[in-house]
PDB file of N, CA and C in Angstrom:
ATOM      1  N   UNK A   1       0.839  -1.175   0.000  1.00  0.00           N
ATOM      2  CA  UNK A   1       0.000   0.000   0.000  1.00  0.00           C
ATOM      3  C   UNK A   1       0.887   1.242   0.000  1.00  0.00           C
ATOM      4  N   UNK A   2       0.453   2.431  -0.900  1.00  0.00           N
ATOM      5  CA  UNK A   2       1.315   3.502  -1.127  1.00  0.00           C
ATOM      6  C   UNK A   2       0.984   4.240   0.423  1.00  0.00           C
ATOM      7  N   UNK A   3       2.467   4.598   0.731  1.00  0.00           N
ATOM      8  CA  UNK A   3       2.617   5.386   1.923  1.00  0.00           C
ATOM      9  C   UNK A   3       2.631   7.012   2.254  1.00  0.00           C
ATOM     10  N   UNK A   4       2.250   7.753   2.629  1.00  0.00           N
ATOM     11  CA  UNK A   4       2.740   8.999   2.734  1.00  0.00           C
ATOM     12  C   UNK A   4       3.053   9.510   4.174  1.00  0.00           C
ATOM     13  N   UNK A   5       3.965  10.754   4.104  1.00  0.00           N
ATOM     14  CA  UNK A   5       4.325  11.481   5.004  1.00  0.00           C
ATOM     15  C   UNK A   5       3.991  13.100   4.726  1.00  0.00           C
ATOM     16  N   UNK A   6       2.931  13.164   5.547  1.00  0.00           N
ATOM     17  CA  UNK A   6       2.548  15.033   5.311  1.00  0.00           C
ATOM     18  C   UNK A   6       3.106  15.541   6.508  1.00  0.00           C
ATOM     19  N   UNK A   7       3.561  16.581   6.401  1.00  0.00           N
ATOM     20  CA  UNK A   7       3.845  17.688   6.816  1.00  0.00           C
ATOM     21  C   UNK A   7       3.384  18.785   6.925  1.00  0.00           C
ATOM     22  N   UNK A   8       2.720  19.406   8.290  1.00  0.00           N
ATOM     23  CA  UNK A   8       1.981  20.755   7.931  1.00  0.00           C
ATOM     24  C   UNK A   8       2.820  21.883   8.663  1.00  0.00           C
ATOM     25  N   UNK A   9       3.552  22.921   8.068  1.00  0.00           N
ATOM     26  CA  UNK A   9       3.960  23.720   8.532  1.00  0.00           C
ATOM     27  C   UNK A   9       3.581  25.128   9.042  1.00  0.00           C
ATOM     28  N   UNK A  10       3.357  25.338  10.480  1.00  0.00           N
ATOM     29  CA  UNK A  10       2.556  26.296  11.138  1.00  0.00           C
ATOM     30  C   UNK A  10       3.433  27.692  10.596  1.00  0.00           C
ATOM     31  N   UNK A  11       2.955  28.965  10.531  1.00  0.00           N
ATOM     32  CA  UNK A  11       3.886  29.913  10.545  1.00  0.00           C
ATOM     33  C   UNK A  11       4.392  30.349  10.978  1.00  0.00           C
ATOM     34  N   UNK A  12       6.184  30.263  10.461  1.00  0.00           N
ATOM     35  CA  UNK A  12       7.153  30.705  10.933  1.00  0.00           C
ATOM     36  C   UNK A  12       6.933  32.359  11.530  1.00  0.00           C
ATOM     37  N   UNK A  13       8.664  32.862  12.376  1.00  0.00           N
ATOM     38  CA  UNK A  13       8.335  33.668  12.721  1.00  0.00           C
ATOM     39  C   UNK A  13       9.013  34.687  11.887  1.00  0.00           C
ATOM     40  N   UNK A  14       9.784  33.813  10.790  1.00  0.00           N
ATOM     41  CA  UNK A  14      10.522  34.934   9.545  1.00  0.00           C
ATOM     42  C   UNK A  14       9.781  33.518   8.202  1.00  0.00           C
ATOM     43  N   UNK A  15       8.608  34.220   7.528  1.00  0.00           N
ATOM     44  CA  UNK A  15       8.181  33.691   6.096  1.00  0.00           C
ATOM     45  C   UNK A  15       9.558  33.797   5.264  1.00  0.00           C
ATOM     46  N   UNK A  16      10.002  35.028   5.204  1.00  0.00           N
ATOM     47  CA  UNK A  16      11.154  35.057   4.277  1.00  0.00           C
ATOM     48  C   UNK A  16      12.510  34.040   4.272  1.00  0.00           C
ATOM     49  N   UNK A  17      12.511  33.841   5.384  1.00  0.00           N
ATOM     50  CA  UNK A  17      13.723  33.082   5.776  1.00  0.00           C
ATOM     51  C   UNK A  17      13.417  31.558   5.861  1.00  0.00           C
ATOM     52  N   UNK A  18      12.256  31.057   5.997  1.00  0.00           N
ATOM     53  CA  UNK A  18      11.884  29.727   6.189  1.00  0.00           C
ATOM     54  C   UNK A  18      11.818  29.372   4.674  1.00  0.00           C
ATOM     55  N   UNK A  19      10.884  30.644   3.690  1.00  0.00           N
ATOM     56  CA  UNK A  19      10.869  29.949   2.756  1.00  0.00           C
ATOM     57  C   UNK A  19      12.336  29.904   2.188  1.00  0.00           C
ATOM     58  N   UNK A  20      12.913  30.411   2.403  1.00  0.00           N
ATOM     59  CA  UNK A  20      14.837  30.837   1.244  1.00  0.00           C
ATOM     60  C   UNK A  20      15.595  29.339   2.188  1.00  0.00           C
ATOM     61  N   UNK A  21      14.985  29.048   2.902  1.00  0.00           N
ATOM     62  CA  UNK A  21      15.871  27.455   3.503  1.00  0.00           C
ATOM     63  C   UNK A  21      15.428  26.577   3.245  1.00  0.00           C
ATOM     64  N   UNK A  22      13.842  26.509   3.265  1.00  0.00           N
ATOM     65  CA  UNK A  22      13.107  25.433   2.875  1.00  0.00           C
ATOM     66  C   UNK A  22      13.659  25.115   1.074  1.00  0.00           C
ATOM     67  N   UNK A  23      13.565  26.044   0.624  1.00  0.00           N
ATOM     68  CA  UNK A  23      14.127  26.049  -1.060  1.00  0.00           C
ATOM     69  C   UNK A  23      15.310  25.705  -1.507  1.00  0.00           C
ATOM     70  N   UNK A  24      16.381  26.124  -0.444  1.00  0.00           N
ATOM     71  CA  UNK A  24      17.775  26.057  -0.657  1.00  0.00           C
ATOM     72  C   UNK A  24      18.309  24.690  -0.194  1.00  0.00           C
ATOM     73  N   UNK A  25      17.867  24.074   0.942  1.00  0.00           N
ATOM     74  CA  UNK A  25      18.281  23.535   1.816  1.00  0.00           C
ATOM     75  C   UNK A  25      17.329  22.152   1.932  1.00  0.00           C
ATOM     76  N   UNK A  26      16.455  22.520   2.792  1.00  0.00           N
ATOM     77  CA  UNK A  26      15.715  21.162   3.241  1.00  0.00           C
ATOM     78  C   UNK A  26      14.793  20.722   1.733  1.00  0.00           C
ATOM     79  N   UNK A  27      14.556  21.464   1.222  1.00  0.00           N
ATOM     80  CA  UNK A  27      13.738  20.379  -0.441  1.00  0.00           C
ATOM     81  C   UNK A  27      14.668  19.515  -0.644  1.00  0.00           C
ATOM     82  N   UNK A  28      16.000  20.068  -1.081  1.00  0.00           N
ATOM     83  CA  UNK A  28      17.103  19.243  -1.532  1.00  0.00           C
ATOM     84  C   UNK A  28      17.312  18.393  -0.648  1.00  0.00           C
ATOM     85  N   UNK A  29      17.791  18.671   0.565  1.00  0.00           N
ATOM     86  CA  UNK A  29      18.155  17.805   1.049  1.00  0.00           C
ATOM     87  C   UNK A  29      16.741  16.356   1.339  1.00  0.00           C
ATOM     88  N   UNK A  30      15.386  16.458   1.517  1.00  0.00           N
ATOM     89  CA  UNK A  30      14.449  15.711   1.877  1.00  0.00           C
ATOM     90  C   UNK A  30      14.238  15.094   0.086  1.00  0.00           C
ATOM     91  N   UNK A  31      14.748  15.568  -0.445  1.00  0.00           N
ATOM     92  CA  UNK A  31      14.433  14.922  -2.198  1.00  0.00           C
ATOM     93  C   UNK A  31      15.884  13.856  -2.470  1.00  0.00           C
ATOM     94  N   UNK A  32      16.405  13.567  -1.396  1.00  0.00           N
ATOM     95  CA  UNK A  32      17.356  12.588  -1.502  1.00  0.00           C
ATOM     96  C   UNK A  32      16.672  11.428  -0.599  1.00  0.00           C
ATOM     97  N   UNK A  33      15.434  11.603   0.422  1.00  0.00           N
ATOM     98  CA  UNK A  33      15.636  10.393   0.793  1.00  0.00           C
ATOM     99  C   UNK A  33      15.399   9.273   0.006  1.00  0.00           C
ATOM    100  N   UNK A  34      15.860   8.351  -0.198  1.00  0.00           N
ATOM    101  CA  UNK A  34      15.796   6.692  -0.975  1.00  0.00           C
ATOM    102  C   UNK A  34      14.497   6.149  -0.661  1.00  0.00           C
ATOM    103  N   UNK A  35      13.959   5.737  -2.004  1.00  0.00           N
ATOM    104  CA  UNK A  35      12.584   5.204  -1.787  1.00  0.00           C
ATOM    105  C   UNK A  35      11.794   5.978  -2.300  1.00  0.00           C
ATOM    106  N   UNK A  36      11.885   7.813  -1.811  1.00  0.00           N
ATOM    107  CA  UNK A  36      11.130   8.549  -2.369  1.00  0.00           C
ATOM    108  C   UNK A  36      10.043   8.398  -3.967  1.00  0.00           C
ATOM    109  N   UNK A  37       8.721   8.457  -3.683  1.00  0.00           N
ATOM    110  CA  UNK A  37       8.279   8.320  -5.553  1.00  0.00           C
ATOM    111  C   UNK A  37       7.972   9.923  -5.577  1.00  0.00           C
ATOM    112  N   UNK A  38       7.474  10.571  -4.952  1.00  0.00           N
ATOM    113  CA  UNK A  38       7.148  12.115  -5.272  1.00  0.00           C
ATOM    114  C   UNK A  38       7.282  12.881  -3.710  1.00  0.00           C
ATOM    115  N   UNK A  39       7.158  14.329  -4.165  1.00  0.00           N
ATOM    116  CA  UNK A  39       7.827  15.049  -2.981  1.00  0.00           C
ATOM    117  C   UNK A  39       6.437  16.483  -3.761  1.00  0.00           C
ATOM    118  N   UNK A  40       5.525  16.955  -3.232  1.00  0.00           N
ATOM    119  CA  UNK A  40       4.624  18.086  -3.455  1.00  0.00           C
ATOM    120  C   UNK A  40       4.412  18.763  -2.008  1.00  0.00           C
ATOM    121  N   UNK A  41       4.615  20.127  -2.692  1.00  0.00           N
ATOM    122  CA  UNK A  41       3.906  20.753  -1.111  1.00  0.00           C
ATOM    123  C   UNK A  41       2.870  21.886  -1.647  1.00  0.00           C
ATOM    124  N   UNK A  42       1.840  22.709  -1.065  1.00  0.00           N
ATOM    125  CA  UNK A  42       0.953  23.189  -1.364  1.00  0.00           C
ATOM    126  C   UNK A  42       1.673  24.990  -0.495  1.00  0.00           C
ATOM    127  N   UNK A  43       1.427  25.869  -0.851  1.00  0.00           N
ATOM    128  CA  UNK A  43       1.105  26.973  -0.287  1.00  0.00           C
ATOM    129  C   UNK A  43      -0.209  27.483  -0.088  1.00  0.00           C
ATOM    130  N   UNK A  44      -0.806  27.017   1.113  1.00  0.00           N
ATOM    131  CA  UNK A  44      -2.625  27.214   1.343  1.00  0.00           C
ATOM    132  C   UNK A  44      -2.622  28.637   1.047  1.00  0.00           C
ATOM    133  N   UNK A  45      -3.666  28.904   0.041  1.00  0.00           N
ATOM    134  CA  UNK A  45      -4.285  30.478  -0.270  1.00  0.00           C
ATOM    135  C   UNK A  45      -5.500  30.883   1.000  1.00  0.00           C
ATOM    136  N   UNK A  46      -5.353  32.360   0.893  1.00  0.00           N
ATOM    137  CA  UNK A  46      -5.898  32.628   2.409  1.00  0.00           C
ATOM    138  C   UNK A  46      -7.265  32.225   2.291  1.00  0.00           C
ATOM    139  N   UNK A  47      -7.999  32.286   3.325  1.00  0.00           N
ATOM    140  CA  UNK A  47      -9.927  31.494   3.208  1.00  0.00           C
ATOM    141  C   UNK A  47     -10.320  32.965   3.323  1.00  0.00           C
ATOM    142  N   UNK A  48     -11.543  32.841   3.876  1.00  0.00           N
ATOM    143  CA  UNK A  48     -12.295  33.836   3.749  1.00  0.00           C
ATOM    144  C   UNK A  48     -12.398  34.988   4.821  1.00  0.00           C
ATOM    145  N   UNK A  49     -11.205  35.031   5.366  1.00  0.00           N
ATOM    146  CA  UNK A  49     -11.189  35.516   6.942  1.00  0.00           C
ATOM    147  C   UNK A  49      -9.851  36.572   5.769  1.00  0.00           C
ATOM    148  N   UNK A  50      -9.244  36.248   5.158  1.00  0.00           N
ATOM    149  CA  UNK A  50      -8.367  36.793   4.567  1.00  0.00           C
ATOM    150  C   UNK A  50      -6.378  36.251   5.065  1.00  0.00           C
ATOM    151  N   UNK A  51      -6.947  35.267   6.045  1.00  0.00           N
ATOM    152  CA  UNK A  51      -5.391  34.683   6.566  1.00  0.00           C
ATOM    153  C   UNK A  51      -5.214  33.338   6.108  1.00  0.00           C
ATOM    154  N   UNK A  52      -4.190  33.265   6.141  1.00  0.00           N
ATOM    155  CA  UNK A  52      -3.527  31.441   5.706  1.00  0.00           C
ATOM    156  C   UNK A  52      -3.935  30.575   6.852  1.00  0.00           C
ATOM    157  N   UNK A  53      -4.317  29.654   6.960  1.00  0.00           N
ATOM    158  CA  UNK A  53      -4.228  28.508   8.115  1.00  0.00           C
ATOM    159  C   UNK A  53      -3.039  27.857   8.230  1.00  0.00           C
ATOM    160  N   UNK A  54      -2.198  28.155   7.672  1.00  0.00           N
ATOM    161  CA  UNK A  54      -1.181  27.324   7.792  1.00  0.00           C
ATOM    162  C   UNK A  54       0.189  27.543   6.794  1.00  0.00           C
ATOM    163  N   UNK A  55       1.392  27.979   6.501  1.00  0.00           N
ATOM    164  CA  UNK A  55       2.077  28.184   5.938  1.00  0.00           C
ATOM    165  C   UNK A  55       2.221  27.641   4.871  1.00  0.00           C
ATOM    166  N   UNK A  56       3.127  26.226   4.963  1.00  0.00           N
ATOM    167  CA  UNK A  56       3.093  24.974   4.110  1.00  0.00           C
ATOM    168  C   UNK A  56       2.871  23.720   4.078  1.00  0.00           C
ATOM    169  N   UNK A  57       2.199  23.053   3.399  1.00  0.00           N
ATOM    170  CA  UNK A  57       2.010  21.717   3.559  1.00  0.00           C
ATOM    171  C   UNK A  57       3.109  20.983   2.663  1.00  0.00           C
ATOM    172  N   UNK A  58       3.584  20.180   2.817  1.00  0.00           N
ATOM    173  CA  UNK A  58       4.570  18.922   2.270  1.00  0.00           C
ATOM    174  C   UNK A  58       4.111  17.481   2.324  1.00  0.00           C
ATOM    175  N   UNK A  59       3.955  17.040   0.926  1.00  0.00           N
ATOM    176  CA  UNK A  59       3.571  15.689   1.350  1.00  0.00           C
ATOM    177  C   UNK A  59       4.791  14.367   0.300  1.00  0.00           C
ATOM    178  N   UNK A  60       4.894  13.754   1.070  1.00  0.00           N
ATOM    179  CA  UNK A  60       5.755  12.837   0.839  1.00  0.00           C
ATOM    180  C   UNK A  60       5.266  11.249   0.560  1.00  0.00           C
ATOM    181  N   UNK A  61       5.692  10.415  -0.875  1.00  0.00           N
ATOM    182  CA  UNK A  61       5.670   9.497  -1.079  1.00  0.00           C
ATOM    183  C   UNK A  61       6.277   8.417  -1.096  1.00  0.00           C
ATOM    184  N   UNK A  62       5.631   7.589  -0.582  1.00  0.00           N
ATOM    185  CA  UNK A  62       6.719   5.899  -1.095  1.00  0.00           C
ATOM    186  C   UNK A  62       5.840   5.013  -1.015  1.00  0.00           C
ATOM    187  N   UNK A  63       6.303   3.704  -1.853  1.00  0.00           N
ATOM    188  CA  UNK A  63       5.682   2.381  -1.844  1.00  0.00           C
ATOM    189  C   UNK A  63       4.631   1.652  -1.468  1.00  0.00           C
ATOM    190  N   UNK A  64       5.642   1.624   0.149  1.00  0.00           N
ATOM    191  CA  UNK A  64       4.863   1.232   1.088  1.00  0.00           C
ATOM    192  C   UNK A  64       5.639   1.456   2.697  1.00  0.00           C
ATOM    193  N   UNK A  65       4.713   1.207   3.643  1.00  0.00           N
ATOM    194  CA  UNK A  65       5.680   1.872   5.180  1.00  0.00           C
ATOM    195  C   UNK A  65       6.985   1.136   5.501  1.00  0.00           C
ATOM    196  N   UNK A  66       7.472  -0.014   4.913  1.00  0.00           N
ATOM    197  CA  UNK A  66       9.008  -0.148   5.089  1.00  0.00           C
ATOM    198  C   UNK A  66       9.876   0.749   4.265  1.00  0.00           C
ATOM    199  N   UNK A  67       9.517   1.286   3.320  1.00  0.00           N
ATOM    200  CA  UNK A  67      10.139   2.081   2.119  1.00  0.00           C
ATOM    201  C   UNK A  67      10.188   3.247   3.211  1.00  0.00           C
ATOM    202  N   UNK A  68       9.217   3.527   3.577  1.00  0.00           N
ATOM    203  CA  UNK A  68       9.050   5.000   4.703  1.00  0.00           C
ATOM    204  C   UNK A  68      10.282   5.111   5.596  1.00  0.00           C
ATOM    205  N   UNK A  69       9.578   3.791   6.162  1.00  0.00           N
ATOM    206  CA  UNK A  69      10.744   3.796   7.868  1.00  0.00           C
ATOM    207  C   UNK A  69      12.380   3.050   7.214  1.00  0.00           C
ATOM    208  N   UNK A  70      12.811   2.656   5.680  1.00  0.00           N
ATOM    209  CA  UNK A  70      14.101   2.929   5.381  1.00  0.00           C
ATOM    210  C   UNK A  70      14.441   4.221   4.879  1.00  0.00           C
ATOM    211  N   UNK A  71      13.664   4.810   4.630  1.00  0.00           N
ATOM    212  CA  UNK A  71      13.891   6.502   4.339  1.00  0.00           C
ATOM    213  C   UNK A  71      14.400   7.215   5.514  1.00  0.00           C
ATOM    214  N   UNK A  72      13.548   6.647   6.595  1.00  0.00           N
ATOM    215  CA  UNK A  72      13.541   7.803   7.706  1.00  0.00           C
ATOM    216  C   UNK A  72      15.211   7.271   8.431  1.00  0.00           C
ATOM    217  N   UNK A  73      15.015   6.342   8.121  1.00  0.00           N
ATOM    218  CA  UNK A  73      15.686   5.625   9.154  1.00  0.00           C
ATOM    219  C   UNK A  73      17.597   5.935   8.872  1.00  0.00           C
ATOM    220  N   UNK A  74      17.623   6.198   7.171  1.00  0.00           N
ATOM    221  CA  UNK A  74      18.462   6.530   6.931  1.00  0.00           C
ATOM    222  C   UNK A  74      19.616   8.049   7.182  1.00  0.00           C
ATOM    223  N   UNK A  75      20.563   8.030   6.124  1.00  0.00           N
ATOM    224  CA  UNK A  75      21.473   8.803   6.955  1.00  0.00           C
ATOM    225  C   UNK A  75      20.803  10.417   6.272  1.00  0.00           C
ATOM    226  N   UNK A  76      20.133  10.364   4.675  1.00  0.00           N
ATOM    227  CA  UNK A  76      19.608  11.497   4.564  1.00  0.00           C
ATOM    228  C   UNK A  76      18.237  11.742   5.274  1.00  0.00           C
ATOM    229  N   UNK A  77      17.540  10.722   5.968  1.00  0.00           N
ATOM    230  CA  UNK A  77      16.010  11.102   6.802  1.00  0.00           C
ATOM    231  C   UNK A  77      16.787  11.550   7.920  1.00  0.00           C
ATOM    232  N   UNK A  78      17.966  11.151   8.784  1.00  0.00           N
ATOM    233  CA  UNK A  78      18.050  11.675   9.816  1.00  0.00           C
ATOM    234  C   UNK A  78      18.194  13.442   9.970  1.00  0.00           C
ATOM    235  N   UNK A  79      18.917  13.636   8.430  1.00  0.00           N
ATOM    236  CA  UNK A  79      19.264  14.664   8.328  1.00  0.00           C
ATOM    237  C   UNK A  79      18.342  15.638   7.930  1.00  0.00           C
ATOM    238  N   UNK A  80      16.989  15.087   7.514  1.00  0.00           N
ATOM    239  CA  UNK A  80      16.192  15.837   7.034  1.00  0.00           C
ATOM    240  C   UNK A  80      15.496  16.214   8.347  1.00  0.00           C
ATOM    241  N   UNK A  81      15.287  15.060   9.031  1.00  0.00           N
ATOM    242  CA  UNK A  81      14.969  15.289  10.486  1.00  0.00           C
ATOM    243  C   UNK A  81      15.229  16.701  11.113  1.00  0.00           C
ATOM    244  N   UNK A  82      16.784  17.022  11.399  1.00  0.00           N
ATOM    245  CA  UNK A  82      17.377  17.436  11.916  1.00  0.00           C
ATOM    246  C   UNK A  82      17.503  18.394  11.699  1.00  0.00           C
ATOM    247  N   UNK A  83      17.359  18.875  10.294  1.00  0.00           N
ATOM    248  CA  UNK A  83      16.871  20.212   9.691  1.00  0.00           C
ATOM    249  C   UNK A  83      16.072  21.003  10.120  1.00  0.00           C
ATOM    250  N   UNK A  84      14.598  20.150  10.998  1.00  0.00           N
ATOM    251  CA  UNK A  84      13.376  20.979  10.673  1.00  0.00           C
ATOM    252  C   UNK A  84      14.105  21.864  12.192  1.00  0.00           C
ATOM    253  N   UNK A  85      14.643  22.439  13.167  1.00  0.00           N
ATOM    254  CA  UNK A  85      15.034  23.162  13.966  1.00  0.00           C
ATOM    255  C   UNK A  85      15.360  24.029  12.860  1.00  0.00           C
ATOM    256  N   UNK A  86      16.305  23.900  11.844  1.00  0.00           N
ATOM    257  CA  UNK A  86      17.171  25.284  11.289  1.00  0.00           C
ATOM    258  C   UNK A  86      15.864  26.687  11.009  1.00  0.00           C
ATOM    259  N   UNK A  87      14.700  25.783  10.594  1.00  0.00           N
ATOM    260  CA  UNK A  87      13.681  26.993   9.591  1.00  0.00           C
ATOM    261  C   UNK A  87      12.291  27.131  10.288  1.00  0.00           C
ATOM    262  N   UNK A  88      11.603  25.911  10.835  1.00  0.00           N
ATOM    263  CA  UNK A  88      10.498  25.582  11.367  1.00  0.00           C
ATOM    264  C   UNK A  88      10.140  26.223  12.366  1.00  0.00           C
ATOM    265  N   UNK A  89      10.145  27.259  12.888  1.00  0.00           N
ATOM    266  CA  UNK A  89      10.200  28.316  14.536  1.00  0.00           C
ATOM    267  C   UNK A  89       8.874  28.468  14.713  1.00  0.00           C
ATOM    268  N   UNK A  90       7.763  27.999  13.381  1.00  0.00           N
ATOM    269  CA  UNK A  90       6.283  27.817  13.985  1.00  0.00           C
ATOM    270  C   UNK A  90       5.958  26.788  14.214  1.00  0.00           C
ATOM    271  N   UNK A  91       6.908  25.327  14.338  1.00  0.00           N
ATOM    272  CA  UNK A  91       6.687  24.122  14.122  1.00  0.00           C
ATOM    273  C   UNK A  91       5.991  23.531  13.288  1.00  0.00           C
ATOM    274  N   UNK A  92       5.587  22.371  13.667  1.00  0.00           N
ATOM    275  CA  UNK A  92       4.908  21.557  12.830  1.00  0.00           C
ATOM    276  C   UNK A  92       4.014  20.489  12.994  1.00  0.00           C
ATOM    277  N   UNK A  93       3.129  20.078  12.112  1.00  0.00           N
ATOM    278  CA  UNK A  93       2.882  18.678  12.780  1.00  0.00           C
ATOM    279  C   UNK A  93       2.603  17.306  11.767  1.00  0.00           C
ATOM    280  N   UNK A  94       3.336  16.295  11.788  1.00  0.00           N
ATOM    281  CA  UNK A  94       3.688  15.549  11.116  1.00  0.00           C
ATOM    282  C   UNK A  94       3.229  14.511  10.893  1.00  0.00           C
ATOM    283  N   UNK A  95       1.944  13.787   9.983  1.00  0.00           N
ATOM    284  CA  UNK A  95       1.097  12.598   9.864  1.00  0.00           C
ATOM    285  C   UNK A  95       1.544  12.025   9.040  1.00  0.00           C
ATOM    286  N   UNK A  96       1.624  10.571   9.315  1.00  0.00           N
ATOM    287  CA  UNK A  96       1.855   9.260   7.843  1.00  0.00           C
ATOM    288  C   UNK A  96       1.137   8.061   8.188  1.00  0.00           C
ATOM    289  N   UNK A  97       0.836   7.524   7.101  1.00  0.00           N
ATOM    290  CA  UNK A  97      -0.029   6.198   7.064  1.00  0.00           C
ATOM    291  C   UNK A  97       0.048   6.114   5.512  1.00  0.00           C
ATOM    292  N   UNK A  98      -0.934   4.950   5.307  1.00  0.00           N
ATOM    293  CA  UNK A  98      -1.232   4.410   4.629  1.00  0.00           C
ATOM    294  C   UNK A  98      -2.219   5.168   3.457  1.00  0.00           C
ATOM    295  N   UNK A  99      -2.291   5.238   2.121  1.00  0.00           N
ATOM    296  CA  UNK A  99      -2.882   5.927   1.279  1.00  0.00           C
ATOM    297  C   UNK A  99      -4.193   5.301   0.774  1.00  0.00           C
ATOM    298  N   UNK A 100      -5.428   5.626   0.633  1.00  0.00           N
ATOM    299  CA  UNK A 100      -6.392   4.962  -0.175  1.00  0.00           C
ATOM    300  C   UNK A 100      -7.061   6.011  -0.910  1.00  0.00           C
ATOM    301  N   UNK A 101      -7.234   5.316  -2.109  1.00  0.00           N
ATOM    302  CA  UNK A 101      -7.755   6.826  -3.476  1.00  0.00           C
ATOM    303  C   UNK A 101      -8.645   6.344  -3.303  1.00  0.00           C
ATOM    304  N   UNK A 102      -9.424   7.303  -3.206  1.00  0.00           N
ATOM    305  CA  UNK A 102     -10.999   7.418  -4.003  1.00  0.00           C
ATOM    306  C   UNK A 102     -11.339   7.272  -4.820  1.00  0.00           C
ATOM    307  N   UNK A 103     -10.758   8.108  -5.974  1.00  0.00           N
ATOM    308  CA  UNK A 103     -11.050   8.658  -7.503  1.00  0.00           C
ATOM    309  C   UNK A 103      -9.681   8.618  -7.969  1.00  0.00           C
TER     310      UNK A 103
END
């Protein structure tokens, strides 16, 4: 069963600077983990209040959850890990399971 790892990123306390690391830095570096099949993230457009709910979303693919947990487990997941301190200062919060399409 295809696996994913989302990522929702709350807002930082520098947009400018999270996004110029997230771009420079952690894409690249999280687009090396092994296993990877796709790597998309969304920039939520504001609702009707006129604010974002949420900075960025990231969602991450593989196979299936051993493909995941050898991703994570490895020496570029640790590092991707380890990253999210450098940019993340609104944190985050991080869901994975199992995928089922609808349509």
């Amino acid at each position: 069963m295809t696996y994913q790892l989302v990522v929702i990123y709350h807002h930082p306390t520098d947009a400018d600077a999270f996004d110029r690391h997230y771009a420079e830095t952690h894409a690249p570096l999280a687009s090396t983990l092994p296993g990877l099949r796709s790597y998309t993230t969304v920039s939520p457009d504001p609702g009707a209040d006129g604010t974002r709910a949420e900075h960025l979303i990231a969602t991450l693919t593989f196979d299936d959850a051993q493909a995941f947990q050898a991703a994570m487990g490895s020496e570029a997941g640790q590092a991707a890990v380890g990253d999210l301190a450098n940019f993340a200062s609104g944190g985050a919060t991080i869901v994975s399971g199992g995928v089922t399409t609808i349509v």
